[in-house]
C-alpha atoms as a PDB file:
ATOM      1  CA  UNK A   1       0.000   0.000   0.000  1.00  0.00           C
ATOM      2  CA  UNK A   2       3.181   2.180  -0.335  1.00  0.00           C
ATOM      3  CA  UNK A   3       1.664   4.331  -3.079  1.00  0.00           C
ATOM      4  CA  UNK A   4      -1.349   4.786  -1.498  1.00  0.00           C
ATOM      5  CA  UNK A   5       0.259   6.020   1.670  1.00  0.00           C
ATOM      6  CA  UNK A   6       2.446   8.173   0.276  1.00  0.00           C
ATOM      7  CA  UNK A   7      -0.163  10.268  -1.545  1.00  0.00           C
ATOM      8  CA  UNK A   8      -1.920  10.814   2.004  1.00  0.00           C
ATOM      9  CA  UNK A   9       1.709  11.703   3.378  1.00  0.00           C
ATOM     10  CA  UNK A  10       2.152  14.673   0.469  1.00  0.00           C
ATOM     11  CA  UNK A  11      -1.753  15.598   1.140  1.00  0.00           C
ATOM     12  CA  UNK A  12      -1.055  15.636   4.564  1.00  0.00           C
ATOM     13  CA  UNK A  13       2.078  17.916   4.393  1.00  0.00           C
ATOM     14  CA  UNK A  14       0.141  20.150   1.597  1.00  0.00           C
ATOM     15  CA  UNK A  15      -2.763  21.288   3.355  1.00  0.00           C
ATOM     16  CA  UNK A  16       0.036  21.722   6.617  1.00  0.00           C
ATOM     17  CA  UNK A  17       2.146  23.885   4.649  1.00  0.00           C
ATOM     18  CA  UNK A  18      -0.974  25.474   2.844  1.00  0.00           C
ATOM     19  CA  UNK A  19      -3.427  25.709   5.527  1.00  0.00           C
ATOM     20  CA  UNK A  20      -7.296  26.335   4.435  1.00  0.00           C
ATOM     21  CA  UNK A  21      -9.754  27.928   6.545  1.00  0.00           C
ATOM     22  CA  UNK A  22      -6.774  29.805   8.395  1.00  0.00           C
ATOM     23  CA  UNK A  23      -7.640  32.733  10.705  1.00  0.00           C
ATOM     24  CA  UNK A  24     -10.330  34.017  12.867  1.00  0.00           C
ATOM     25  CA  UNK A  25     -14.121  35.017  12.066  1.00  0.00           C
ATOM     26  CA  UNK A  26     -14.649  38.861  13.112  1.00  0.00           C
ATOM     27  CA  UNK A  27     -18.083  38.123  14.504  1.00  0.00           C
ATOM     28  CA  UNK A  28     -18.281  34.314  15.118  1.00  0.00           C
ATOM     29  CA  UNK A  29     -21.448  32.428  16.172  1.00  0.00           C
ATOM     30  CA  UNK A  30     -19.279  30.331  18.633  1.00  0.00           C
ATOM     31  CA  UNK A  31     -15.580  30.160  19.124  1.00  0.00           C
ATOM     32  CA  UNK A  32     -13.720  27.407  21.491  1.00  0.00           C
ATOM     33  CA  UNK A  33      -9.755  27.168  22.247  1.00  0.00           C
ATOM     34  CA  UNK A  34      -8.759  23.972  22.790  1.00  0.00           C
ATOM     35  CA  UNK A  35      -5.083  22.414  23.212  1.00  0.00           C
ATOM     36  CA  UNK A  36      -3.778  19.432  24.129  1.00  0.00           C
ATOM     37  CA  UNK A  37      -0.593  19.944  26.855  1.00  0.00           C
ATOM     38  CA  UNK A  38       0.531  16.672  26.107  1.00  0.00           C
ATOM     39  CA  UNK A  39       2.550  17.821  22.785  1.00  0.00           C
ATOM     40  CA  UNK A  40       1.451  21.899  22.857  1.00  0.00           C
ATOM     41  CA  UNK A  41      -0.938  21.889  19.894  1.00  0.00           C
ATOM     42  CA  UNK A  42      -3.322  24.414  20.189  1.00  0.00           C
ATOM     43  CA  UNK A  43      -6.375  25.084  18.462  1.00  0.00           C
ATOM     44  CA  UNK A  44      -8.950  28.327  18.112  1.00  0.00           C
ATOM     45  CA  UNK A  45     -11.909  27.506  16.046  1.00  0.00           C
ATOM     46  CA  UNK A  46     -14.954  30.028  14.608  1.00  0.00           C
ATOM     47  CA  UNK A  47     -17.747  29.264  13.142  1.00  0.00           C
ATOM     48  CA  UNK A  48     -20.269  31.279  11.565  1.00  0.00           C
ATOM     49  CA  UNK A  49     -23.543  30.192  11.471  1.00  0.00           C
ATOM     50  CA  UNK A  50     -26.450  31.059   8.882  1.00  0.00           C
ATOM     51  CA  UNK A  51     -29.793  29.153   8.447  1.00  0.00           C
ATOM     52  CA  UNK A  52     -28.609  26.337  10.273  1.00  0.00           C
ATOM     53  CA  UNK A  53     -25.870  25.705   8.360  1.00  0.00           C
ATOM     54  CA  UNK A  54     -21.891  26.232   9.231  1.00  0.00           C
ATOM     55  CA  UNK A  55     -21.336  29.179   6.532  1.00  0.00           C
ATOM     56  CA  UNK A  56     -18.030  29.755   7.816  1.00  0.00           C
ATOM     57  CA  UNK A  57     -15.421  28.318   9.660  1.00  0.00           C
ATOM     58  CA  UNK A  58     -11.619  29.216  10.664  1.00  0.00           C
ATOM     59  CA  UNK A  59      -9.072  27.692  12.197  1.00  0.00           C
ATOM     60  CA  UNK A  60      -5.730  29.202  13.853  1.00  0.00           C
ATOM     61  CA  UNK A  61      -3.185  27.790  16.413  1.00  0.00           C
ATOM     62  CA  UNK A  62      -0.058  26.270  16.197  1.00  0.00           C
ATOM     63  CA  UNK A  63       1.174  22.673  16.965  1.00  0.00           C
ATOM     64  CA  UNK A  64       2.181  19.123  14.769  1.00  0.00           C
ATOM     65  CA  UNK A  65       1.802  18.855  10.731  1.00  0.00           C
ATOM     66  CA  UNK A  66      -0.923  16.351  12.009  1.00  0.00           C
ATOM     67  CA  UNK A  67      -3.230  18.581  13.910  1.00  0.00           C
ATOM     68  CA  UNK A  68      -2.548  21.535  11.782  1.00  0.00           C
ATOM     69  CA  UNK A  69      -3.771  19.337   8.526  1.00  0.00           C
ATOM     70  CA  UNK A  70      -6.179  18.330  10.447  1.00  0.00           C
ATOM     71  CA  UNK A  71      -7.658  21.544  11.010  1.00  0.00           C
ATOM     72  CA  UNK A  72      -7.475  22.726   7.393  1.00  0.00           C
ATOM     73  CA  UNK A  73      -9.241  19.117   6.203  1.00  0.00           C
ATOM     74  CA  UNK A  74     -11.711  20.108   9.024  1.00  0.00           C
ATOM     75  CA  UNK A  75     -12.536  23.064   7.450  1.00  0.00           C
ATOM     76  CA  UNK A  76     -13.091  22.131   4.426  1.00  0.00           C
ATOM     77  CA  UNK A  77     -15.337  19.186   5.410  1.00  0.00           C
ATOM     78  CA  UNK A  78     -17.640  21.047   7.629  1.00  0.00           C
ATOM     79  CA  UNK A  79     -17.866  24.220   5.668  1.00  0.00           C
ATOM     80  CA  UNK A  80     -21.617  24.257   4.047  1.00  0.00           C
ATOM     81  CA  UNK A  81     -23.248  21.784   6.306  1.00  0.00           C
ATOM     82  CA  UNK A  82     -26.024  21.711   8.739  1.00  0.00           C
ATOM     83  CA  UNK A  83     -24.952  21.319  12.126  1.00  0.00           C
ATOM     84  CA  UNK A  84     -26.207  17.967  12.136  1.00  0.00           C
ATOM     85  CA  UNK A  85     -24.533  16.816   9.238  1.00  0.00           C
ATOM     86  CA  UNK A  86     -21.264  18.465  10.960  1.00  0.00           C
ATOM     87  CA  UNK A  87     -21.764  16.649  13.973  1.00  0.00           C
ATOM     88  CA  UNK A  88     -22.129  13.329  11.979  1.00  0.00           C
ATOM     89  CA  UNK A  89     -19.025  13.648  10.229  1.00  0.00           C
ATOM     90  CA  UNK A  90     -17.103  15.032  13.655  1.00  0.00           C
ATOM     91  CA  UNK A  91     -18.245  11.299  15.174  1.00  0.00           C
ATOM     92  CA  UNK A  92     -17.525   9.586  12.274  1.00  0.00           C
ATOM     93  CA  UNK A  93     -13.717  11.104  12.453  1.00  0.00           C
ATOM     94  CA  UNK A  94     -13.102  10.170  15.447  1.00  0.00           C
ATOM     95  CA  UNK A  95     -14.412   6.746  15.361  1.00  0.00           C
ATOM     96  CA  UNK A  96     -12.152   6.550  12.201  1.00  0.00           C
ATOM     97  CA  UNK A  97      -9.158   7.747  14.667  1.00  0.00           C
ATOM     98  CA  UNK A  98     -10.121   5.575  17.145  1.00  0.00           C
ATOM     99  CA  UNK A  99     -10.062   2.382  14.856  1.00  0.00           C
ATOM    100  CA  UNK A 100     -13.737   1.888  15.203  1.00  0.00           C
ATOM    101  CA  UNK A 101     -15.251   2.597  11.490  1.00  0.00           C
ATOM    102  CA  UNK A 102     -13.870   2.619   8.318  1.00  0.00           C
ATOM    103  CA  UNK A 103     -13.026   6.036   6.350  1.00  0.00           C
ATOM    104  CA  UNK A 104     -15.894   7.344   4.059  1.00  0.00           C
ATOM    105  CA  UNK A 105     -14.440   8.918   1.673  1.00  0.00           C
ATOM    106  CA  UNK A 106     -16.792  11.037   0.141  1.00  0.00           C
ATOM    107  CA  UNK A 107     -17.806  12.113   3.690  1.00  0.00           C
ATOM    108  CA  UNK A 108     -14.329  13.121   4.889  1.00  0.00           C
ATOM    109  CA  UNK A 109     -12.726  14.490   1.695  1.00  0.00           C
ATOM    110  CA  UNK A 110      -9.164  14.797   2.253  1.00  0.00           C
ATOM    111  CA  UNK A 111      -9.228  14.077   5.906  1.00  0.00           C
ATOM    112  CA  UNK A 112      -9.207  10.674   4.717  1.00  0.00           C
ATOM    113  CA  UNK A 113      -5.691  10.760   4.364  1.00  0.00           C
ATOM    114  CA  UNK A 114      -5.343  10.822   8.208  1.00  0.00           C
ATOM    115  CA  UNK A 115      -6.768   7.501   8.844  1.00  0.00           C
ATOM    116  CA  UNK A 116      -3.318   6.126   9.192  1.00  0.00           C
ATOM    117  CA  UNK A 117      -2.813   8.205  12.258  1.00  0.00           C
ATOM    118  CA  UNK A 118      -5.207   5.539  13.580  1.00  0.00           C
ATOM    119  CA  UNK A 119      -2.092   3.233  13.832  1.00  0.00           C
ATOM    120  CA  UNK A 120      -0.244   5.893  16.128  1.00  0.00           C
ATOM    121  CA  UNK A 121      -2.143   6.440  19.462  1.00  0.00           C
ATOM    122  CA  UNK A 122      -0.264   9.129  20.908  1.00  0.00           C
ATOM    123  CA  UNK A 123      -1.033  10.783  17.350  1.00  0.00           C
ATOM    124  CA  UNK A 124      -4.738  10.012  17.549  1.00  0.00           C
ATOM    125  CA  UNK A 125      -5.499  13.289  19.682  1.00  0.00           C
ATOM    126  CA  UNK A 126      -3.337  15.466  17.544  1.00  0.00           C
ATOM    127  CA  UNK A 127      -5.694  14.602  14.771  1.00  0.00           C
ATOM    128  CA  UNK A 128      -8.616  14.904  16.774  1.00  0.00           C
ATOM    129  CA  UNK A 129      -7.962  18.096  18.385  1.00  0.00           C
ATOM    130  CA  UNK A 130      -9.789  20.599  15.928  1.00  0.00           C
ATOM    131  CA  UNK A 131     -12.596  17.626  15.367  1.00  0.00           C
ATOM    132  CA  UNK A 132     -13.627  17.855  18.706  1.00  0.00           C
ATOM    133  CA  UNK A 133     -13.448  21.259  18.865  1.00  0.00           C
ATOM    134  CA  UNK A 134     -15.908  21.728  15.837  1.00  0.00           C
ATOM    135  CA  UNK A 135     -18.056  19.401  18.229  1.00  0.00           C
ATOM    136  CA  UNK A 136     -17.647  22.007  21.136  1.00  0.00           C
ATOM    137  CA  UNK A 137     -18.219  25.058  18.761  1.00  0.00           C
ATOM    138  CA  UNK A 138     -21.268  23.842  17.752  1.00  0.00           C
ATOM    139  CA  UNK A 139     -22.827  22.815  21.217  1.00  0.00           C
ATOM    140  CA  UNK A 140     -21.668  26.197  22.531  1.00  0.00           C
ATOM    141  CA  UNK A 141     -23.574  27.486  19.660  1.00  0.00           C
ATOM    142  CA  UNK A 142     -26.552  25.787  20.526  1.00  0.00           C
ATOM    143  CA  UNK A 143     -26.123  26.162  24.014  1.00  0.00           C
ATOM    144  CA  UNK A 144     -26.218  30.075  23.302  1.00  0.00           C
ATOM    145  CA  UNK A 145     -29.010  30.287  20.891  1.00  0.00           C
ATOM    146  CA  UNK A 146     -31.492  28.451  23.442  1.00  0.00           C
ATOM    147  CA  UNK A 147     -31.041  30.891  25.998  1.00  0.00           C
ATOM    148  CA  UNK A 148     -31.706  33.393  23.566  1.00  0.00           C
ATOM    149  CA  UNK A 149     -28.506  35.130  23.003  1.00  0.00           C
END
């Protein structure tokens, strides 16, 4: 599976060097910080929410090539659907990382290229680190909108 793995290696170390969904969001919907003090990766995630629906999100932070690919996959994934949907694909990640489901493709886009990280525990909450934080974002969001702010 050398070939295989190797084109998930170079998409994993393109979208670290060329990070999508970069930044912050002026006026988010929800924002979370999460890091992991294990290896120092941090993570600040935005989302912008419009009809249900994640219309924007960022990432910024530093840390590993994993959970800074991660993060830009993430982004890309999530952007355009319903919080639902978002949540869905957030679980199926991380049952994915977690060696419990096998990688939909079409789901995960290029985030399927970190289901070898599966393989590496201590790497598993690298990867997850931005996931989970989408998963945070969006119950913060929720949280916020029931109370009526």
């Amino acid at each position: 599976m050398g070939g295989l793995d190797d084109l998930y290696q170079q998409l994993i170390l393109d979208h670290y060097r060329n990070r999508r969904g970069r930044g912050r969001i002026e006026d988010p919907s929800a924002s979370v910080h999460e890091n992991n003090p294990v290896c120092g990766d941090e993570c600040f995630l935005d989302i912008l929410v419009e009809d249900g629906r994640i219309a924007d999100i960022r990432a910024d932070g530093d840390g590993c090539s994993i959970s800074q690919a991660a993060a830009s996959m993430l982004t890309e994934a999530a952007r355009g659907r319903d919080l639902d949907d978002a949540l869905a694909l957030v679980e199926h990640f991380r049952l994915v990382m977690h060696g419990d489901a096998e990688p939909d493709e079409e789901l995960l886009g290029d985030a399927v290229a970190l289901e070898g990280v599966a393989r590496y525990p201590v790497r598993v909450k690298c990867a997850l680190l931005s996931w989970l934080a989408l998963r945070d974002c969006i119950a913060e969001y929720r949280e916020t909108t029931a109370m009526g702010g």
